[in-house]
Protein backbone atom coordinates (compact mmCIF):
# COMPACT_ATOMS: atom_id res chain seq x y z
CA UNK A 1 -94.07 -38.04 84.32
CA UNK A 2 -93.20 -39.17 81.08
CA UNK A 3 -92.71 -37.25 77.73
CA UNK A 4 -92.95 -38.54 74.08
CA UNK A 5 -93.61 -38.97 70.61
CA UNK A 6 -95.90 -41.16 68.65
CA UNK A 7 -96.44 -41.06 65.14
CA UNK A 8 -96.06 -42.41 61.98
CA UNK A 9 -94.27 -40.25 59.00
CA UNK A 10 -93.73 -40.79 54.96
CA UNK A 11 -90.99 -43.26 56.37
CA UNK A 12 -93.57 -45.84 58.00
CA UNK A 13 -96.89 -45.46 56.07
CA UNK A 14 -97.96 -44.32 52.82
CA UNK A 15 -99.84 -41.40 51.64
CA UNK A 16 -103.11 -42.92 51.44
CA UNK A 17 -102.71 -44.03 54.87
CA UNK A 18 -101.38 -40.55 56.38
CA UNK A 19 -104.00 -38.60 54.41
CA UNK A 20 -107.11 -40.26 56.71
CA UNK A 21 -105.09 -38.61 59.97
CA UNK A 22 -104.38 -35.60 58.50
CA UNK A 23 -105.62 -32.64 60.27
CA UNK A 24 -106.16 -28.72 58.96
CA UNK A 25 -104.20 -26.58 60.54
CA UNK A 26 -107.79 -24.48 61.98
CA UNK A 27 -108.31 -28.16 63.81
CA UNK A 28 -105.20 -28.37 65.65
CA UNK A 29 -106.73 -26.97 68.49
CA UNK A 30 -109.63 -28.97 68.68
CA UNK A 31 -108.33 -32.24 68.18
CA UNK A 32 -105.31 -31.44 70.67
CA UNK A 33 -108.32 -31.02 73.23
CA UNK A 34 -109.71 -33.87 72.20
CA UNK A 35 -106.53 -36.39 72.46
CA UNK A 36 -105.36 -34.62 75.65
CA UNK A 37 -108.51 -35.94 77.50
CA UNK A 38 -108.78 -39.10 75.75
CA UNK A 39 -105.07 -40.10 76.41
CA UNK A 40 -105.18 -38.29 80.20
CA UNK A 41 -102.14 -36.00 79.45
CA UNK A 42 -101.12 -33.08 81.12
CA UNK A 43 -99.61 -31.57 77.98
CA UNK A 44 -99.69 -32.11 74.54
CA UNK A 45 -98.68 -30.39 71.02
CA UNK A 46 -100.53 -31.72 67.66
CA UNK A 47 -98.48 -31.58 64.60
CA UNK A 48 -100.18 -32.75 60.94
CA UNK A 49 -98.03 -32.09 58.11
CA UNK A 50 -98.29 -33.70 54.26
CA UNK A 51 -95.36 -36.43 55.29
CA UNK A 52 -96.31 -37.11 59.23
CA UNK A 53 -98.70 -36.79 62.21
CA UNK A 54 -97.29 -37.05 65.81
CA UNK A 55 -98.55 -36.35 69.05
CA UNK A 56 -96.08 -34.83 71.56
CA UNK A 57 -97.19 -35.55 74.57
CA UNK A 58 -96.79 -35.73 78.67
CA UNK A 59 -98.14 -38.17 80.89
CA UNK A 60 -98.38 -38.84 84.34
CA UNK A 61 -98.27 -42.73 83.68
CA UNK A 62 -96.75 -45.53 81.43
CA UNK A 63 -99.32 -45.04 78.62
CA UNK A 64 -100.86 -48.01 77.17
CA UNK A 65 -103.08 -46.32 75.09
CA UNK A 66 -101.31 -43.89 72.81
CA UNK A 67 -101.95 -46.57 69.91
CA UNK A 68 -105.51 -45.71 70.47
CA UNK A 69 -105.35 -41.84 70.28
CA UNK A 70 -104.72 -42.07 66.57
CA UNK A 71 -108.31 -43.35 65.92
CA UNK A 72 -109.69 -40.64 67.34
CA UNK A 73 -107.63 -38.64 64.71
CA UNK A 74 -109.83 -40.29 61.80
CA UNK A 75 -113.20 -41.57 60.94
CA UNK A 76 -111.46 -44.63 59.31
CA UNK A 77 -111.61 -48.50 61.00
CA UNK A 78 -108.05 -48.69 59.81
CA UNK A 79 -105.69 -50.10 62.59
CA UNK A 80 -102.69 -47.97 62.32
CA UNK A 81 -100.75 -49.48 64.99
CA UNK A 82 -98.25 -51.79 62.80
CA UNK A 83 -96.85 -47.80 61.01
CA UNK A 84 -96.47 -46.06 64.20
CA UNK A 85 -93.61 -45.23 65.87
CA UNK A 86 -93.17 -44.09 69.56
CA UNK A 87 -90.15 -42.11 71.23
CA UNK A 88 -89.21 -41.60 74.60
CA UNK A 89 -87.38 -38.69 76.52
CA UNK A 90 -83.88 -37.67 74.85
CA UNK A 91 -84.89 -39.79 72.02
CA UNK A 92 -87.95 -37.25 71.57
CA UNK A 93 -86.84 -34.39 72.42
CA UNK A 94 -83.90 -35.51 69.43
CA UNK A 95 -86.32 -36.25 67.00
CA UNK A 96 -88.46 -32.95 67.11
CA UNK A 97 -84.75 -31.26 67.08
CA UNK A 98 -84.34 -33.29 64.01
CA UNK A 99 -88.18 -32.82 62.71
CA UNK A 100 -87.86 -29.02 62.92
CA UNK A 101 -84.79 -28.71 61.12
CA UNK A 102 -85.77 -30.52 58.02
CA UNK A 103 -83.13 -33.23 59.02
CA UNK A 104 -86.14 -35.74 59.07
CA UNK A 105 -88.37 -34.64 56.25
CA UNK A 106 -88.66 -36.20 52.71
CA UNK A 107 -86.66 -33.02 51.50
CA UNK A 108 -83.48 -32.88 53.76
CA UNK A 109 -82.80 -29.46 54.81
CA UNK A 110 -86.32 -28.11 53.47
CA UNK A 111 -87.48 -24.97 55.27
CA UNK A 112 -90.96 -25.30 55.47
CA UNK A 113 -91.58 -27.91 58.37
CA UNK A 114 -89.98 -24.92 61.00
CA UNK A 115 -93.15 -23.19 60.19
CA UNK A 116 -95.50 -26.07 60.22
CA UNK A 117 -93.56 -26.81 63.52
CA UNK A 118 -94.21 -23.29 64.79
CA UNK A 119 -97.64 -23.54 64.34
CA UNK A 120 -98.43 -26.80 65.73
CA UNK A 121 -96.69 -25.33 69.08
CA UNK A 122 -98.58 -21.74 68.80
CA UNK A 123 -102.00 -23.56 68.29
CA UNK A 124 -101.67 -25.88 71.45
CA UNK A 125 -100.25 -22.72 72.87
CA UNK A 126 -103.16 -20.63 72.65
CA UNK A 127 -105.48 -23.50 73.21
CA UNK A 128 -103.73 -24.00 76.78
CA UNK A 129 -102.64 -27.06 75.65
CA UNK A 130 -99.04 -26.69 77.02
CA UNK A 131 -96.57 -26.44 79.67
CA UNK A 132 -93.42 -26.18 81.62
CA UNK A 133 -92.16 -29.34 79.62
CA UNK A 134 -93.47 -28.49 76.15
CA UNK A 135 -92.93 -24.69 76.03
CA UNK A 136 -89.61 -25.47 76.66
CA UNK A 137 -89.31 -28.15 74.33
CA UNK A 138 -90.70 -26.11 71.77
CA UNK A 139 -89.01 -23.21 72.50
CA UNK A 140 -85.41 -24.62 72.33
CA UNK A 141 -86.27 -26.83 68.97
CA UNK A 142 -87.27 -23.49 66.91
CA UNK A 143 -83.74 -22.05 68.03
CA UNK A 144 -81.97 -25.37 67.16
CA UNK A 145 -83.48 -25.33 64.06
CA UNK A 146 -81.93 -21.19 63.38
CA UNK A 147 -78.87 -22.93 64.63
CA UNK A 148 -78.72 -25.86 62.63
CA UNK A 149 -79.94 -23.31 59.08
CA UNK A 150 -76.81 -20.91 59.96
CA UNK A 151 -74.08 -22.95 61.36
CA UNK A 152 -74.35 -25.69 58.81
CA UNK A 153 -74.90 -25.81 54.96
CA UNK A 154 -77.80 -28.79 55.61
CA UNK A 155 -79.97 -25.87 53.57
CA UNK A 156 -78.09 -25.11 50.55
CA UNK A 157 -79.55 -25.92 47.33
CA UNK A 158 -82.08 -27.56 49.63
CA UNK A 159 -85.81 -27.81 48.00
CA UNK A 160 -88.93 -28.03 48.97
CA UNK A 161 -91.63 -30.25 48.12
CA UNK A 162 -93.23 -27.70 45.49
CA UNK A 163 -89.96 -27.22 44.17
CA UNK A 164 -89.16 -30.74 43.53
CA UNK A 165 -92.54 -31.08 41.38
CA UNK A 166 -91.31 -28.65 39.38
CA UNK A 167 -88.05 -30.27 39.08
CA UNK A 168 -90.55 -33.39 38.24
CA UNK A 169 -92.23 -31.35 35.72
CA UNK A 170 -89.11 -30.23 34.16
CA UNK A 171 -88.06 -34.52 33.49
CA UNK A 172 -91.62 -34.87 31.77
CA UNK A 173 -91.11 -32.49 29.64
CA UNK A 174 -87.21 -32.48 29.13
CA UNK A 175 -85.74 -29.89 30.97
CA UNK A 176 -87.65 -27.32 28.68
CA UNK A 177 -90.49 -25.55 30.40
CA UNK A 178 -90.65 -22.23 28.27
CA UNK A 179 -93.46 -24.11 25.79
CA UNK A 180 -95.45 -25.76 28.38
CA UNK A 181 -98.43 -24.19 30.23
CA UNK A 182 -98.96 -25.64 33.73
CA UNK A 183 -101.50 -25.20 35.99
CA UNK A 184 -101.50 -24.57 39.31
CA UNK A 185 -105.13 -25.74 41.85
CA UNK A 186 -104.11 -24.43 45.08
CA UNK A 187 -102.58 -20.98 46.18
CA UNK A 188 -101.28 -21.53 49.57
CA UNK A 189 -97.64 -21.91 50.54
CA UNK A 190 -97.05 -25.21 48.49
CA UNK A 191 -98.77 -23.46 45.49
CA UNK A 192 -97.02 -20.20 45.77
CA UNK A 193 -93.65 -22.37 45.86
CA UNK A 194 -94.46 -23.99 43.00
CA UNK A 195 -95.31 -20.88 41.02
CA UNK A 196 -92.29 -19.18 42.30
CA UNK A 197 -89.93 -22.49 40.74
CA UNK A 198 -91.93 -22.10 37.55
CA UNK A 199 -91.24 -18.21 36.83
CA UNK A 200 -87.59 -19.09 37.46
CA UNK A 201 -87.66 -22.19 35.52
CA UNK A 202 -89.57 -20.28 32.33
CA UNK A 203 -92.47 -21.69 32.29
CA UNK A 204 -94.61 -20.21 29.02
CA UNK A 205 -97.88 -20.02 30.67
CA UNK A 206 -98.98 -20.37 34.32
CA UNK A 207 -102.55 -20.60 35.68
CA UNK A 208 -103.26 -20.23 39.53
CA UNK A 209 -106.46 -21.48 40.25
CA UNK A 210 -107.61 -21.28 44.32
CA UNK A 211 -111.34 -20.85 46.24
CA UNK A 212 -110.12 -17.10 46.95
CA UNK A 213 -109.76 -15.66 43.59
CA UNK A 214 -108.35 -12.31 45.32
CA UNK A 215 -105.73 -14.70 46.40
CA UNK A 216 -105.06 -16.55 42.95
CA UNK A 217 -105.08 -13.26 41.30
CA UNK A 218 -102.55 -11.59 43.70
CA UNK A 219 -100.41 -14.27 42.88
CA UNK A 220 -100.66 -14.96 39.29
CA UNK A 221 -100.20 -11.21 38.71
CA UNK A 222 -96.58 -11.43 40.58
CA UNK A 223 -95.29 -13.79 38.24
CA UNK A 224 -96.81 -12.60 35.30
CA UNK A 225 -99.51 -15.75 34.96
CA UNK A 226 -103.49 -15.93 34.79
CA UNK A 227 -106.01 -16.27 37.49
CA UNK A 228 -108.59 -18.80 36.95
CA UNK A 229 -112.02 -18.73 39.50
CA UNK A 230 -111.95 -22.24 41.28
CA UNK A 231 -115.10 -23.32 39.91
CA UNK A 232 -113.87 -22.86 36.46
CA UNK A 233 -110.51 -24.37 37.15
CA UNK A 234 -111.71 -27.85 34.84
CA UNK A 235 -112.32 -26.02 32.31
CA UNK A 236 -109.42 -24.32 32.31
CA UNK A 237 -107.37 -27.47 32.69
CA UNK A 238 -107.76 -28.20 29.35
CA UNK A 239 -105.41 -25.30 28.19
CA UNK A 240 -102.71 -27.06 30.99
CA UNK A 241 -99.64 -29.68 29.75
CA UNK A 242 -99.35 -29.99 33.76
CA UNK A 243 -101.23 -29.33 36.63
CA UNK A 244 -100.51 -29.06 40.38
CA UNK A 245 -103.23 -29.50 43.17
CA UNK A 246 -102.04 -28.67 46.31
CA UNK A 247 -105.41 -26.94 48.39
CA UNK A 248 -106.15 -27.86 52.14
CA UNK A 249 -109.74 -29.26 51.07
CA UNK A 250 -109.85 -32.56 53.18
CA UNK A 251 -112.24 -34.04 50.15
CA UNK A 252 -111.10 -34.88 46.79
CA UNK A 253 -111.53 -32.21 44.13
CA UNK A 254 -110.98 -33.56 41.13
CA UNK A 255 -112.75 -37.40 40.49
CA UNK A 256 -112.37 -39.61 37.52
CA UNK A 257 -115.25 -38.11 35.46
CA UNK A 258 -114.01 -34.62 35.94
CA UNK A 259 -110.62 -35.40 34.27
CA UNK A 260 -112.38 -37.34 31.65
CA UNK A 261 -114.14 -34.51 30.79
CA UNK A 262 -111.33 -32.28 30.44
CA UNK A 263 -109.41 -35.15 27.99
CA UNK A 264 -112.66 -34.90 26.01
CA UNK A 265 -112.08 -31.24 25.59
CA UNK A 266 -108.20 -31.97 25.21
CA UNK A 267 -108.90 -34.32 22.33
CA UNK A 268 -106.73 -36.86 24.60
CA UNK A 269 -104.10 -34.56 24.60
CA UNK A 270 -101.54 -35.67 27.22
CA UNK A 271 -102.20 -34.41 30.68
CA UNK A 272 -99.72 -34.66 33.88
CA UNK A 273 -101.33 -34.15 37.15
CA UNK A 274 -99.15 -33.96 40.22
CA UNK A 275 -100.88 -34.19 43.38
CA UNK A 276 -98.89 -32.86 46.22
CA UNK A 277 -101.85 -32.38 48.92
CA UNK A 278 -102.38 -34.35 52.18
CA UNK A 279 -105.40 -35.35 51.91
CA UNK A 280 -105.06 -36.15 48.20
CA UNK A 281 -107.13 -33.34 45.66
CA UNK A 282 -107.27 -35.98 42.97
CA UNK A 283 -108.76 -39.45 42.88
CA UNK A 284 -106.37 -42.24 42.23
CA UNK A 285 -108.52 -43.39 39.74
CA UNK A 286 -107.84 -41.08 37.04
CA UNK A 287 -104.51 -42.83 36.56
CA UNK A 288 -106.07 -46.11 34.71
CA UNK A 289 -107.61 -43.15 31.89
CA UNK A 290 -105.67 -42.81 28.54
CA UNK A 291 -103.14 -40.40 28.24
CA UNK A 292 -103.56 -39.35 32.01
CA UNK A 293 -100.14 -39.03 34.20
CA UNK A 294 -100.61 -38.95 37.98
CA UNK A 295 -97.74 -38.06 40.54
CA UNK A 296 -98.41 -37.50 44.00
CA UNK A 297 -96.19 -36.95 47.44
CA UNK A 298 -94.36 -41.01 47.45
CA UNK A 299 -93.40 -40.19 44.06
CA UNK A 300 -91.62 -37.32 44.63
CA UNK A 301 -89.50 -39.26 47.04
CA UNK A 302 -86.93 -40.95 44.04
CA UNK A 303 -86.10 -36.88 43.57
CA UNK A 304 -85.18 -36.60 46.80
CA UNK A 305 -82.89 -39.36 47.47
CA UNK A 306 -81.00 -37.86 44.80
CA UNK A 307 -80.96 -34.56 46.72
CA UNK A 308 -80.08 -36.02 49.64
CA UNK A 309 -76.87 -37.56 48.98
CA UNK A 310 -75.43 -34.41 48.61
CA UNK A 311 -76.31 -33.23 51.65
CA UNK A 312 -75.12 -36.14 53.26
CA UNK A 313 -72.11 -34.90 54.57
CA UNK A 314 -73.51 -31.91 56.60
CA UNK A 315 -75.85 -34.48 58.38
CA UNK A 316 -72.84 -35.49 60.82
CA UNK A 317 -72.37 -31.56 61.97
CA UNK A 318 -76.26 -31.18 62.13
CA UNK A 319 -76.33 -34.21 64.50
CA UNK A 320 -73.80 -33.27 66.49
CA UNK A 321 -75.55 -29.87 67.61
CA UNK A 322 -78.83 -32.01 68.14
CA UNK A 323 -77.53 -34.32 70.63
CA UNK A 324 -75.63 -31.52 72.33
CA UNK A 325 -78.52 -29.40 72.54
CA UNK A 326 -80.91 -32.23 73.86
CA UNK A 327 -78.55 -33.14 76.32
CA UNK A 328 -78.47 -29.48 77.41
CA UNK A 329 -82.03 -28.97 77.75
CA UNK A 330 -82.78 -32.81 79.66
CA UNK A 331 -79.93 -31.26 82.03
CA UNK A 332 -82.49 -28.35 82.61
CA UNK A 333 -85.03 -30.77 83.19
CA UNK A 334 -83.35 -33.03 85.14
CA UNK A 335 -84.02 -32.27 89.15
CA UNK A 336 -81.31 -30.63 91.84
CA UNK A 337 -80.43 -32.30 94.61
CA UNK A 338 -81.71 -31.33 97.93
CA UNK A 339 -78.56 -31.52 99.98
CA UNK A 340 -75.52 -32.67 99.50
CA UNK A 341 -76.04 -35.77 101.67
CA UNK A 342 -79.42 -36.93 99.84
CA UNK A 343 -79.47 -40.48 99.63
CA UNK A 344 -79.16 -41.77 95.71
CA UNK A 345 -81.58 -41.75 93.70
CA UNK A 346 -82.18 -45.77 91.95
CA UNK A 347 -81.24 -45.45 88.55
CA UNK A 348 -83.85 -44.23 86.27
CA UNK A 349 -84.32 -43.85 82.34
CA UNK A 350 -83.65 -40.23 81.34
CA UNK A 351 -87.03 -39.26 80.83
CA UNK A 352 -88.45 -40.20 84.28
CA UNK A 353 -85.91 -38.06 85.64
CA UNK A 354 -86.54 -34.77 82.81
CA UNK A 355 -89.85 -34.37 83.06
CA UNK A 356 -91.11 -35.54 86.44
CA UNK A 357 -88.70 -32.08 87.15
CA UNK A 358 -90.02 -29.87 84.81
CA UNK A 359 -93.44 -30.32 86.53
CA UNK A 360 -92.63 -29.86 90.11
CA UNK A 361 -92.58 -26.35 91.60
């Protein structure tokens, strides 16, 4: 029995690339079902975020065709093979330790991803999708992460991807908010994280925009903004200096004629759109029109790197708890022996011996 990773992340392919495997979080459970036939594994956890899709997985075999799985993730003829990565035993279990505690993310130290984590796991959870090897797995990686957020300072001052377009915003415009109106498309987490960053940064005006208007209203009443229905949010855009899409439609929203529409009504007023959704909301087209600024996730990513150096030196602590902890739980996994004059066992890689345990008995 074998357990890994595959995937491909913000580090090996580019957002219009990840965007055609992204999956809503209401499909986890499907798809899962779906790969775990198609790739014959006994166990498997889906997990689609904005900056990565892997497949954790368990097999019975050497898998040849894990490659393959990922094009039954998208309607696209796109060979995805040459951005993929694939991890084996320690090395995986290491990497989700790492995934889950924002070590690996775009935004070191961000706290969202242990929730996107945690909801991968609970979908292929409830879909019967796991096991002995993967609860586990799972399990211990949420309280590394805890670990990793208390013991260390890997979180402090960290950001997270709606906070850093804000902190974009804020360079367009200066550092100086408090005359600005943005615009926010979008009322989920990302959205609300942006709003939040705005109220604190003084923004003059905010508009929250989102298909639930209960929803956009809740919100924009908390922070003192508007609420604008969805299907008036174009209009409204022309009364935004910035706007910030980041819904869960898996279509664009927002096309080339739409925005030229609103820069009609803006008298070709400036307009900065920042696109921080997986699939994109906004086609890149609208970049070539006049006075029309487009941002999306890979641009956010010269932010971070500045972010990240001074974090750097808390990386060598978080490490060191990830490789202790992995090496704990591939101990777990890693089978008695019978008696105490059992012949050896041939030397084996790591993960033959982990999970071919975790399965028996």
């Amino acid at each position: 029995m074998k357990l890994f990773v595959a995937g491909l992340s913000y580090k090996t392919a580019p957002v219009a690339l990840r965007e055609k495997l992204a999956v809503h979080a209401s499909r986890l459970r499907c798809h899962g079902c779906r790969l775990k036939i198609a790739g014959n594994l006994s166990e498997v956890v889906l997990l689609s975020t904005c900056n990565r899709v892997e497949i954790y997985g368990v097999s019975a075999e050497a898998n040849g065709n894990l490659y393959r799985l990922f094009q039954k993730l998208s309607t696209s003829e796109v060979d995805f093979t040459p951005h993929l990565y694939i991890k084996e035993g320690a090395e995986a279990v290491q990497h989700l330790f790492s995934v889950a505690s924002g070590l690996d993310s775009m935004v070191v130290g961000e706290t969202e991803i242990t929730g996107q984590v945690k909801q991968a796991y609970q979908a292929a959870q409830a879909a019967k999708l796991t096991g002995r090897v993967t609860n586990r797995l799972f399990q211990t990686t949420l309280q590394v992460a805890k670990e990793i957020r208390t013991q260390t300072g890997i979180g402090r001052g960290a950001t997270s991807v709606g906070s850093v377009a804000v902190e974009l915003a804020e360079r367009i415009f200066d550092n100086d908010l408090s005359v600005k109106t943005v615009m926010i498309i979008g009322a989920g987490k990302m959205g609300e994280a942006c709003v939040r960053h705005l109220a604190k940064k003084g923004a003059r005006s905010v508009l929250v925009s989102n298909r639930s208007y209960d929803r956009a209203l809740g919100l924009a009443n908390e922070f003192g903004g508007r609420a604008i229905r969805f299907d008036e949010c174009r209009q409204a855009m022309a009364e935004a200096d910035i706007v910030v899409s980041s819904t869960g439609s898996p279509q664009t929203i927002l096309h080339r004629d739409d925005v030229a529409s609103v820069m009609g009504a803006r008298r070709n007023r400036p307009l900065f759109l920042i696109d921080i959704a997986v699939p994109r909301d906004i086609d890149a087209e609208v970049e070539h029109l006049d006075n029309v600024y487009l941002y999306n996730v890979d641009h956010l990513e010269a932010i971070v790197r500045e972010n990240v150096r001074q974090r750097e030196q808390e990386l060598a602590h978080c490490q060191a708890i990830i490789e202790k902890r992995a090496a704990a739980l591939m101990a777990r996994f890693a089978p008695a022996p019978e008696n105490s004059s059992a012949r050896a066992v041939p030397s084996q890689p790591d993960w033959a011996l982990g999970v071919g345990a975790a399965c028996l008995g």
